[in-house]
Protein backbone atom coordinates (compact mmCIF):
# COMPACT_ATOMS: atom_id res chain seq x y z
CA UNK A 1 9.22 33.24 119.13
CA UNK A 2 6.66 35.06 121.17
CA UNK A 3 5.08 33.29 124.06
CA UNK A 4 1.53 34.04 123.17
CA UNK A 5 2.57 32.47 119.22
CA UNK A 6 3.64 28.91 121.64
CA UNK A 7 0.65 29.37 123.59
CA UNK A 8 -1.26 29.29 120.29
CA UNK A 9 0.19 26.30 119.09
CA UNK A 10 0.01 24.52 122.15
CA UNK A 11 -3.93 24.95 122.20
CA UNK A 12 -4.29 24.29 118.45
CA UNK A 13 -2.29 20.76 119.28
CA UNK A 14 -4.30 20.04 122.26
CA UNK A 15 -7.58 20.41 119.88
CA UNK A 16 -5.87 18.63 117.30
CA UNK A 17 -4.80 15.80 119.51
CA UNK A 18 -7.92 16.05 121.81
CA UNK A 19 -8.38 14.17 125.39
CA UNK A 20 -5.61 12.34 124.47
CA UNK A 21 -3.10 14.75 124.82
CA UNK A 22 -4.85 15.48 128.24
């Protein structure tokens, strides 16, 4: 899979999960 596609998922997570995750 692409990088930028992981990227993308990884920043949809991390608004998904929110602080949290951070």
């Amino acid at each position: 899979m692409p990088s930028a596609f992981l990227r993308r998922a990884a920043l949809t997570a991390a608004v998904l999960a929110g602080p949290v995750g951070w």
